[in-house]
C-alpha atoms as a PDB file:
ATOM      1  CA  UNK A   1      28.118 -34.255   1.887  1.00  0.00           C
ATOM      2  CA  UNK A   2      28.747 -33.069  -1.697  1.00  0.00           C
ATOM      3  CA  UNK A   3      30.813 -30.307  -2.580  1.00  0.00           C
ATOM      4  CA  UNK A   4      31.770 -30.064   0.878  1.00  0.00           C
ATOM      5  CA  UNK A   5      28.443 -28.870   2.060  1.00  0.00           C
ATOM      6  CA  UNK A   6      25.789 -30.998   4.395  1.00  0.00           C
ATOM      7  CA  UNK A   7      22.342 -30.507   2.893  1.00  0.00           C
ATOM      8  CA  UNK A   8      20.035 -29.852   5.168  1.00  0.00           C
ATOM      9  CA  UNK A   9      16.630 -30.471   6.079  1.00  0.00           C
ATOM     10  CA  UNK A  10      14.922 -28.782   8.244  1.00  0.00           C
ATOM     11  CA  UNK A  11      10.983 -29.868   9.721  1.00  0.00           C
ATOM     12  CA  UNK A  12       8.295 -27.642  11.183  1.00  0.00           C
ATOM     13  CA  UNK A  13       5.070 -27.272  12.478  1.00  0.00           C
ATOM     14  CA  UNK A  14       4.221 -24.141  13.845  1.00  0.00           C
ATOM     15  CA  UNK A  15       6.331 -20.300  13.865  1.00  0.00           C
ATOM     16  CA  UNK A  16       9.357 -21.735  12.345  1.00  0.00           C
ATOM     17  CA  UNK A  17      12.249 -19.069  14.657  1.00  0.00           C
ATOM     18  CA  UNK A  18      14.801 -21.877  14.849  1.00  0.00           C
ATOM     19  CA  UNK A  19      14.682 -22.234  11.384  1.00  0.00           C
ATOM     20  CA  UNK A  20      14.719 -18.840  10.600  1.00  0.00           C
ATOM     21  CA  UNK A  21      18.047 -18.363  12.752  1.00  0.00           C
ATOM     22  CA  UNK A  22      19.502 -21.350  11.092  1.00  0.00           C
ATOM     23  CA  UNK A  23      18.838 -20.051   7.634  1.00  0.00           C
ATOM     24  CA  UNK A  24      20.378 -16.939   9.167  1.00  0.00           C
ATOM     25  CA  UNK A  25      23.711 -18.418  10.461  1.00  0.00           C
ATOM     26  CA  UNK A  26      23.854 -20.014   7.014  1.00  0.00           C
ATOM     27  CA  UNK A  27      23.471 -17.230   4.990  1.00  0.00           C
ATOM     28  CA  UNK A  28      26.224 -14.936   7.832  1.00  0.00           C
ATOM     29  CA  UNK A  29      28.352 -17.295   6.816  1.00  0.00           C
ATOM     30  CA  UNK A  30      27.998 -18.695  10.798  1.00  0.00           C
ATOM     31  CA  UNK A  31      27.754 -21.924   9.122  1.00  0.00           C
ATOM     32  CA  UNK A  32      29.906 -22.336   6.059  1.00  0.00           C
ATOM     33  CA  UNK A  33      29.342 -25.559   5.372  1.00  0.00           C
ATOM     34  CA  UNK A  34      25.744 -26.630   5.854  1.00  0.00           C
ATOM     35  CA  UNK A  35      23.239 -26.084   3.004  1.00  0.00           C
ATOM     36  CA  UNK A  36      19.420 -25.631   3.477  1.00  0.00           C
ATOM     37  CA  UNK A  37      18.060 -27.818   0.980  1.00  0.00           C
ATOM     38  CA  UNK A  38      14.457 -28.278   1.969  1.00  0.00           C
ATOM     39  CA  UNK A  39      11.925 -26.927   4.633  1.00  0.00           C
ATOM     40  CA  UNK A  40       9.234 -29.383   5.153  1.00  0.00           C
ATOM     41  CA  UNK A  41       5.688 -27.963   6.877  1.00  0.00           C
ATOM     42  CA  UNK A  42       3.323 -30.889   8.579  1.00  0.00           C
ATOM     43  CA  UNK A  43       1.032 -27.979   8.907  1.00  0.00           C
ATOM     44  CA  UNK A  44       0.233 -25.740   6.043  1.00  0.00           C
ATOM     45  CA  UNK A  45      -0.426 -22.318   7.504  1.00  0.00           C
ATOM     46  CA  UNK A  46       2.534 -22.951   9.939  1.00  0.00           C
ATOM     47  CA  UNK A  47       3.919 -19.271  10.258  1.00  0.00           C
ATOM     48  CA  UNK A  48       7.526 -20.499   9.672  1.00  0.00           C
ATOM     49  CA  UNK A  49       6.704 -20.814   5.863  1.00  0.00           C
ATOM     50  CA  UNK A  50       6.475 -17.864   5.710  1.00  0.00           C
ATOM     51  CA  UNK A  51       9.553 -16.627   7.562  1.00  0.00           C
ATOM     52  CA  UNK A  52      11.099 -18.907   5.187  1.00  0.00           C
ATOM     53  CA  UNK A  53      10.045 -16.860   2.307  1.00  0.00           C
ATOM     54  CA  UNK A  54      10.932 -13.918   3.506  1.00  0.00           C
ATOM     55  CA  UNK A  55      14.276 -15.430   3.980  1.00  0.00           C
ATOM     56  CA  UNK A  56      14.605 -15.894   0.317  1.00  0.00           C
ATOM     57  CA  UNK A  57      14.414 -19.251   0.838  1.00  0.00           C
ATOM     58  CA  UNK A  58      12.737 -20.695  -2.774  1.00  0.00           C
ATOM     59  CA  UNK A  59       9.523 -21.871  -2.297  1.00  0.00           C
ATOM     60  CA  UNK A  60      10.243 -25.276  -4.901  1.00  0.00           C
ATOM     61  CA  UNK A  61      12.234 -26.321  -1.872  1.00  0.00           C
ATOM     62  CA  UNK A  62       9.518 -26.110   1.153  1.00  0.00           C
ATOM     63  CA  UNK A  63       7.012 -29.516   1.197  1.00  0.00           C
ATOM     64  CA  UNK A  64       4.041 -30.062   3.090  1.00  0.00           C
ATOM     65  CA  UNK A  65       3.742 -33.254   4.922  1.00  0.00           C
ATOM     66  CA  UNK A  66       0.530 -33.571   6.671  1.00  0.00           C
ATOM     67  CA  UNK A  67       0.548 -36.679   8.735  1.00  0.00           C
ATOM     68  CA  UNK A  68      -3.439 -37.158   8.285  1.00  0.00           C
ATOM     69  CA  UNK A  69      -3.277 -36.630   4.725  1.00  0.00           C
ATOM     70  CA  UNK A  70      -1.743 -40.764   4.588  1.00  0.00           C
ATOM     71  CA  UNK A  71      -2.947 -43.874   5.586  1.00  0.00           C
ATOM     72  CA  UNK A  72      -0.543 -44.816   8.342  1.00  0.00           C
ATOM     73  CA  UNK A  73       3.458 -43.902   9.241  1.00  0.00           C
ATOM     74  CA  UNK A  74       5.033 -45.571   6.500  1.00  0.00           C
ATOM     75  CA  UNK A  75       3.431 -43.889   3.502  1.00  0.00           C
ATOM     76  CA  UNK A  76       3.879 -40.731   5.643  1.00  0.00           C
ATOM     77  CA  UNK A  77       7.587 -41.553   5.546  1.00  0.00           C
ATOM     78  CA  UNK A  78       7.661 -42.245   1.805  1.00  0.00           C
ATOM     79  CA  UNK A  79       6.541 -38.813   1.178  1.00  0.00           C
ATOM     80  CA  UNK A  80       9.865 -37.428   3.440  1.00  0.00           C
ATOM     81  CA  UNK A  81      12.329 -39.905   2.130  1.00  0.00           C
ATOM     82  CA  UNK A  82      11.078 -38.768  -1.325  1.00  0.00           C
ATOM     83  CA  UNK A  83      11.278 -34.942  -0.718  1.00  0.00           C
ATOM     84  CA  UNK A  84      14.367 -36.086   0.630  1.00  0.00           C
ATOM     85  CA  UNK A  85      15.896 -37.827  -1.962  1.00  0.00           C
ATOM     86  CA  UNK A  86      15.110 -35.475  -4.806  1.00  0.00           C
ATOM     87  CA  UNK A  87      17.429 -33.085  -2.977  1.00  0.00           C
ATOM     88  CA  UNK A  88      19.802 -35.067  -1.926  1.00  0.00           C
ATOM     89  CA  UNK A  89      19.558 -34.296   1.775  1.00  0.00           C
ATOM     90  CA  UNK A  90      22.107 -35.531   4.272  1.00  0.00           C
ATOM     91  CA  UNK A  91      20.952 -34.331   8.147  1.00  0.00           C
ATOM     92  CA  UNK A  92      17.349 -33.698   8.995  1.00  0.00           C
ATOM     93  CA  UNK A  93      16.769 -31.543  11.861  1.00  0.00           C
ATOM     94  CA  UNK A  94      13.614 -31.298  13.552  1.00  0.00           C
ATOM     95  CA  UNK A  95      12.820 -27.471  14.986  1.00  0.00           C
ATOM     96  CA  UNK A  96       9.358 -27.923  16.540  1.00  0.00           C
ATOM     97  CA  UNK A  97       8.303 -30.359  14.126  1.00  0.00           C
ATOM     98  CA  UNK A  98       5.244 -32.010  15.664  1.00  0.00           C
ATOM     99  CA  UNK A  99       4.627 -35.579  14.302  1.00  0.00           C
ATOM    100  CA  UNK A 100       6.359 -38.959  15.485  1.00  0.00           C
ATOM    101  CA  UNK A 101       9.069 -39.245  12.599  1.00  0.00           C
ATOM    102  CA  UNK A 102       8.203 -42.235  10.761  1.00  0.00           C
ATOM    103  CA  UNK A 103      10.354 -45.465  11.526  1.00  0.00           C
ATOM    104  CA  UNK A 104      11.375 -45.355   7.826  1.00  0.00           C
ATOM    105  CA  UNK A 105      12.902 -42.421   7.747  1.00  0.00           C
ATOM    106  CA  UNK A 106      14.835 -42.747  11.200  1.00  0.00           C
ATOM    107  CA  UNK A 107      16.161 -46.526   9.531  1.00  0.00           C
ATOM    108  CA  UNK A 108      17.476 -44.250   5.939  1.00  0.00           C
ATOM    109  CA  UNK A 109      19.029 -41.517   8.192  1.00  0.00           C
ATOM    110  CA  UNK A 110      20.110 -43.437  11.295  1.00  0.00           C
ATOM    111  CA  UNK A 111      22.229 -41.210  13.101  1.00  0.00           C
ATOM    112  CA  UNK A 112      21.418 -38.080  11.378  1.00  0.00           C
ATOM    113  CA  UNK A 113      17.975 -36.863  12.437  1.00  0.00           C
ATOM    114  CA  UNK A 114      17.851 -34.394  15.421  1.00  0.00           C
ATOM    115  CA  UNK A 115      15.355 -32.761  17.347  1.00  0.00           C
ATOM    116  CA  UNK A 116      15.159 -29.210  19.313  1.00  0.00           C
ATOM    117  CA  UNK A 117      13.532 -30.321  22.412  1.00  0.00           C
ATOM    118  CA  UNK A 118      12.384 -27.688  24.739  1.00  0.00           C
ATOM    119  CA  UNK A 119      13.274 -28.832  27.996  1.00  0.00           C
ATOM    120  CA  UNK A 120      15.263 -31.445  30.448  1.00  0.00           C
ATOM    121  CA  UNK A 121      15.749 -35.078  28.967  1.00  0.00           C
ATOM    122  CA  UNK A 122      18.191 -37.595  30.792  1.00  0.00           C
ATOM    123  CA  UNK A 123      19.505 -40.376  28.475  1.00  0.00           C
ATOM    124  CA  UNK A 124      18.414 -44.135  29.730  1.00  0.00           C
ATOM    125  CA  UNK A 125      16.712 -42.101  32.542  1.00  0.00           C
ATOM    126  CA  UNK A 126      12.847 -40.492  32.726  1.00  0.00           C
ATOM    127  CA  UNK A 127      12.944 -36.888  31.631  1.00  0.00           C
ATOM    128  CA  UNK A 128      10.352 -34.390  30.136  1.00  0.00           C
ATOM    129  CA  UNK A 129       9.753 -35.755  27.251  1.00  0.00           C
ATOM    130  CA  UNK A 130       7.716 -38.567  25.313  1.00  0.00           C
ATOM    131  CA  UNK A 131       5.036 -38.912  23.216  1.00  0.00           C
ATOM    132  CA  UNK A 132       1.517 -37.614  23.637  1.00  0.00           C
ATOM    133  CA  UNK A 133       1.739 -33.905  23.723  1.00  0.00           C
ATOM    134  CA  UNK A 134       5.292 -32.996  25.658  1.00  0.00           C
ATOM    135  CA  UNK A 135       5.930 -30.436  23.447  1.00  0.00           C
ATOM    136  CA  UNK A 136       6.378 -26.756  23.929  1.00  0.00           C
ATOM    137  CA  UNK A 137       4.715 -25.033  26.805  1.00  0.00           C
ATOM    138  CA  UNK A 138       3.500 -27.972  28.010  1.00  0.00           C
ATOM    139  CA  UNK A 139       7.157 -28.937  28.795  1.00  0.00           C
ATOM    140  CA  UNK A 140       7.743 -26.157  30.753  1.00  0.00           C
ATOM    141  CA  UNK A 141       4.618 -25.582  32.505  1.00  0.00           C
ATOM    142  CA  UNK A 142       5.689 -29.675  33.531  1.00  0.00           C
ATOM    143  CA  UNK A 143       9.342 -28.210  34.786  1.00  0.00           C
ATOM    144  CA  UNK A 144       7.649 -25.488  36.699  1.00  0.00           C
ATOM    145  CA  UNK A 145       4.989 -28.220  38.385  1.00  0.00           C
ATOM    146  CA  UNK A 146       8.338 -30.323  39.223  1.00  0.00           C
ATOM    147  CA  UNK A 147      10.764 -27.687  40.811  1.00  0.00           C
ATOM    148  CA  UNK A 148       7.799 -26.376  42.777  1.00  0.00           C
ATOM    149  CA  UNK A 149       6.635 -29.294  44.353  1.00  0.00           C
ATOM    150  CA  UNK A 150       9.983 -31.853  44.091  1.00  0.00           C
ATOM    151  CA  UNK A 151      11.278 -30.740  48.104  1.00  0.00           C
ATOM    152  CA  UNK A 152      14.778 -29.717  46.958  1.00  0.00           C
ATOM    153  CA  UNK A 153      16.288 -27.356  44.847  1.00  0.00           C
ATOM    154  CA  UNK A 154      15.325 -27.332  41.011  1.00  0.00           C
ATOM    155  CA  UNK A 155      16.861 -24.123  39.753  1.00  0.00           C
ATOM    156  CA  UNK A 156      17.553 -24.876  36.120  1.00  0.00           C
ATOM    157  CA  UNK A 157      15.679 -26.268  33.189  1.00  0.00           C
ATOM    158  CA  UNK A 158      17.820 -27.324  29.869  1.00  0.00           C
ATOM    159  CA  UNK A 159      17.372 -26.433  26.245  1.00  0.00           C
ATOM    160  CA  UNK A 160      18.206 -30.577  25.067  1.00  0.00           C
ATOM    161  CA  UNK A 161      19.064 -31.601  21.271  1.00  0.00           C
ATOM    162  CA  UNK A 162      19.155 -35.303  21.060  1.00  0.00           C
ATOM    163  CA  UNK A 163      19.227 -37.644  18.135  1.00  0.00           C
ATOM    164  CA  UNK A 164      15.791 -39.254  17.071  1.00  0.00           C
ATOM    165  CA  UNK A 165      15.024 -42.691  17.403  1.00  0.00           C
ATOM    166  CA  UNK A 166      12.076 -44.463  17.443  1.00  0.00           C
ATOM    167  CA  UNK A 167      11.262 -43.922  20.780  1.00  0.00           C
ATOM    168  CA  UNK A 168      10.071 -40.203  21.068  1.00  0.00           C
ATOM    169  CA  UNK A 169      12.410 -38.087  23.060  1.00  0.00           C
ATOM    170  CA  UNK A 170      14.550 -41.513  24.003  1.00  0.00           C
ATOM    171  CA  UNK A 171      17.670 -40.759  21.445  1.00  0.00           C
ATOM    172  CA  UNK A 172      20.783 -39.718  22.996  1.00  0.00           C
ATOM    173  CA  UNK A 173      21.540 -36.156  24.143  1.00  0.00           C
ATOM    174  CA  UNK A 174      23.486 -34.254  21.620  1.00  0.00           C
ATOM    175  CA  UNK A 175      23.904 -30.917  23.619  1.00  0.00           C
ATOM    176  CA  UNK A 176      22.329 -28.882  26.150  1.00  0.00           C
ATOM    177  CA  UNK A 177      22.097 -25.681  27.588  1.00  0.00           C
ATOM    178  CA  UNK A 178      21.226 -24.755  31.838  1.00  0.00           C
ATOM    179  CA  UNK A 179      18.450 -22.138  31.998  1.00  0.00           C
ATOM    180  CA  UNK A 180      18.100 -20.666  35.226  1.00  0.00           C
ATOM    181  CA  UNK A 181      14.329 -20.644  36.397  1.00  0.00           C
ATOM    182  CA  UNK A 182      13.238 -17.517  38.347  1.00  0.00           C
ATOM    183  CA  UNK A 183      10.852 -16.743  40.623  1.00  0.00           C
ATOM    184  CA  UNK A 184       7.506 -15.533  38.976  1.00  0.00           C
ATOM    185  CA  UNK A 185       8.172 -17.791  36.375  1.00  0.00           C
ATOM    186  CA  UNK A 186       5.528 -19.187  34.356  1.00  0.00           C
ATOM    187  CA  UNK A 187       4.903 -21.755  31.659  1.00  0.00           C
ATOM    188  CA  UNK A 188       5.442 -18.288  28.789  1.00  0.00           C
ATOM    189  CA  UNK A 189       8.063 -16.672  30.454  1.00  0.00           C
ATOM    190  CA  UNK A 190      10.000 -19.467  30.756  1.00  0.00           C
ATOM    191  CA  UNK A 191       9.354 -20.625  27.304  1.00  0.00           C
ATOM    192  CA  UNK A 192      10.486 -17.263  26.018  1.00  0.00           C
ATOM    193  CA  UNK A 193      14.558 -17.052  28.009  1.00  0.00           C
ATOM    194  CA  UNK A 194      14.418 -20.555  27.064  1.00  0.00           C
ATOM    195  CA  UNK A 195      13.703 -20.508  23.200  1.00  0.00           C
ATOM    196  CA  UNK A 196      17.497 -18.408  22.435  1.00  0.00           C
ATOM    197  CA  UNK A 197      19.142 -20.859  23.871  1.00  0.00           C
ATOM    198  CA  UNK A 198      17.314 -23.196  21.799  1.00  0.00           C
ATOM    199  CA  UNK A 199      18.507 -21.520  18.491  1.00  0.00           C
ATOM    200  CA  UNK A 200      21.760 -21.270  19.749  1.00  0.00           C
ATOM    201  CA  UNK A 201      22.302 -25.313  20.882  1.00  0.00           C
ATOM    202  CA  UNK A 202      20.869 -25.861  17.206  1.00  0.00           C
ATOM    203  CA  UNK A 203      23.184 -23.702  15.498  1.00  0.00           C
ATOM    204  CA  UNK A 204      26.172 -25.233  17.153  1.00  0.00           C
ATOM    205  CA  UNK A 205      25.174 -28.967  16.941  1.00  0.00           C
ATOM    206  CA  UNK A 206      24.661 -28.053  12.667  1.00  0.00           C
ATOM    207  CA  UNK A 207      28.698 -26.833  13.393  1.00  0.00           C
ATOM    208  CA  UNK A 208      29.949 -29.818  14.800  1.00  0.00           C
ATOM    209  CA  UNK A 209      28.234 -31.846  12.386  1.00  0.00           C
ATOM    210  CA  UNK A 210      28.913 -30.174   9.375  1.00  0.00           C
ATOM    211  CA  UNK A 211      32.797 -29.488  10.540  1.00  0.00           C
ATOM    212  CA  UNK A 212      33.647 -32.785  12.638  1.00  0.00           C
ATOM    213  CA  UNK A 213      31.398 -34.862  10.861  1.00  0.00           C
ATOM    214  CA  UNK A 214      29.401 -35.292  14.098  1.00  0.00           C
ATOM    215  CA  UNK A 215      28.411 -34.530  17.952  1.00  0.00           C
ATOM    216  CA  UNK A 216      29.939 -35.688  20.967  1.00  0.00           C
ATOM    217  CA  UNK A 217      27.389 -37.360  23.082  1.00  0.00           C
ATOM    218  CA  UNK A 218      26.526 -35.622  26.452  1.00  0.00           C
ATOM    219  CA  UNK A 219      25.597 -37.648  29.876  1.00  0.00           C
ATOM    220  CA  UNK A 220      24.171 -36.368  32.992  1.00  0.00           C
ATOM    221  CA  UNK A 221      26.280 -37.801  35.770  1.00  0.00           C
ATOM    222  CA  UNK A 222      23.585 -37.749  38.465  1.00  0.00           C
ATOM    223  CA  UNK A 223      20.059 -38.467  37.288  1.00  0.00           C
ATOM    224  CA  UNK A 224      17.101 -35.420  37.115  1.00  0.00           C
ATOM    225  CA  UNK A 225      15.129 -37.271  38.678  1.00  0.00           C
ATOM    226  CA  UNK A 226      15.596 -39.080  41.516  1.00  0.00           C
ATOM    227  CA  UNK A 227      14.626 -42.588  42.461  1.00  0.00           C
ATOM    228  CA  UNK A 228      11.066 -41.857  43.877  1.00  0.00           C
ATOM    229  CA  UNK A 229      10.124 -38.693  42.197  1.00  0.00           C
ATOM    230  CA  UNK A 230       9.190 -40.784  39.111  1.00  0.00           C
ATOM    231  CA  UNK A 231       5.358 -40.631  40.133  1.00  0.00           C
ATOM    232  CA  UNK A 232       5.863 -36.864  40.871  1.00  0.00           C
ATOM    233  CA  UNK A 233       7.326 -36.669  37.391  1.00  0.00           C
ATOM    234  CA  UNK A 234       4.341 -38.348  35.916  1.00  0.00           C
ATOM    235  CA  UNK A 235       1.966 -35.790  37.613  1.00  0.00           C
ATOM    236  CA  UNK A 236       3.974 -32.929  36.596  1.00  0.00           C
ATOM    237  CA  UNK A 237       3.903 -33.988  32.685  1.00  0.00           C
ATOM    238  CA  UNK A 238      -0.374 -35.047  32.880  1.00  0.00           C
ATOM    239  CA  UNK A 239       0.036 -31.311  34.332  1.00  0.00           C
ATOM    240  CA  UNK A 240       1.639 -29.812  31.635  1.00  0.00           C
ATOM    241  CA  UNK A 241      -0.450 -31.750  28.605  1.00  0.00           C
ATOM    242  CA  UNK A 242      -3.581 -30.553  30.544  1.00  0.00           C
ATOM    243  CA  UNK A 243      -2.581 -26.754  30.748  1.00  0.00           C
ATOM    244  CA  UNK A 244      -1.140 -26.953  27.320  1.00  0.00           C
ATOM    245  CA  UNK A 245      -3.083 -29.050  24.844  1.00  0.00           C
ATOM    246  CA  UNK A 246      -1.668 -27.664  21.771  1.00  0.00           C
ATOM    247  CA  UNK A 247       1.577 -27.661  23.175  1.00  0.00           C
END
């Protein structure tokens, strides 16, 4: 941090609403002490560039990273790092940022990359998550397929921030917040009472990082799933990829 202020980097991919609400809370004065240095796009006609410039966030500060644009992961990563660097970013946060984060990056930030993830993850334990398209809707439409078919009561899904590692969706849980599903819930509806809570778990794990210096871990005490449901959970995730493509 330099002049008391973490610089901030924020990825996206698509409608960019968490990072709109964090540029927000920044600007409200909601979070004194973090700085949005840098937006960077892996898509570029991702609506959340946009909503960054009518933020007033300056345009020399949002990249575009387009993962098929290089030659494999590490050169993708040198093109971060490098964005990175020239601003000198402390904490990258990734708010619906689609591509695997390049093993390069994760090794210069260790510790300090975090990603918004949509739905239940259990630390050490299987979860909805993982690589391969379990990513927005598809997350929740795999929540729904769970509670509805697991033969005991599944009344909540979880907005999850959890730091990045190299194994997608495997870093440990930062924060989370219950969402209560509801009966006529679908894979939309539930994405949309679940996306607040979203901004909100962002907003405060940006806080605690940029006042304390860092997040308390979180642990489930008993698992999500239960020994046995693990093929169940496997259905409900092929499920949500094949409902949801595109996430």
């Amino acid at each position: 941090m330099k002049n008391g202020k973490l610089n901030l980097a924020i990825c996206i991919s698509g409608g960019g609403t968490t990072m709109r609400e964090v540029l927000r809370a920044c600007e409200s004065g909601r979070l004194p002490h973090v700085n949005p240095a840098l937006v960077i796009s892996s898509n570029r006609n991702a609506g959340g560039v946009s909503k960054a410039l009518a933020e007033r966030f300056p345009q020399k500060d949002i990249a575009f990273a387009i993962r098929k644009e290089f030659p494999n992961r590490d050169a993708y990563g040198e093109t971060i790092l490098r964005e990175c660097r020239i601003r000198d970013v402390d904490m990258i946060f990734q708010c619906g940022f689609i591509p695997v984060m390049p093993a390069n990056v994760i090794k210069a930030y260790k510790q300090m990359i975090a990603n918004q993830h949509p739905g239940p993850l259990d630390y050490g334990r299987p979860g909805f998550g993982g690589e391969g398209g379990m990513y927005g809707r598809a997350v929740h439409h795999a929540v729904l397929y769970f509670a509805q078919r697991a033969g005991r009561p599944f009344k909540k899904t979880e907005a999850t921030v959890h730091r990045v590692t190299e194994e997608v969706d495997k870093g440990e849980i930062l924060g989370i917040k219950p969402v209560e599903i509801m009966a006529g819930d679908d894979a939309e509806k539930l994405a949309a009472r679940v996306l607040p809570y979203e901004h909100e778990l962002v907003i405060e794990t940006l806080l605690c990082f940029s006042e304390f210096g860092g997040e308390q871990e979180f642990r489930h005490g008993e698992p999500l799933i239960r020994p046995g449901e693990e093929a169940l959970l496997k259905e409900a995730k092929a499920a949500g990829k094949a409902a949801f493509p595109n996430g």
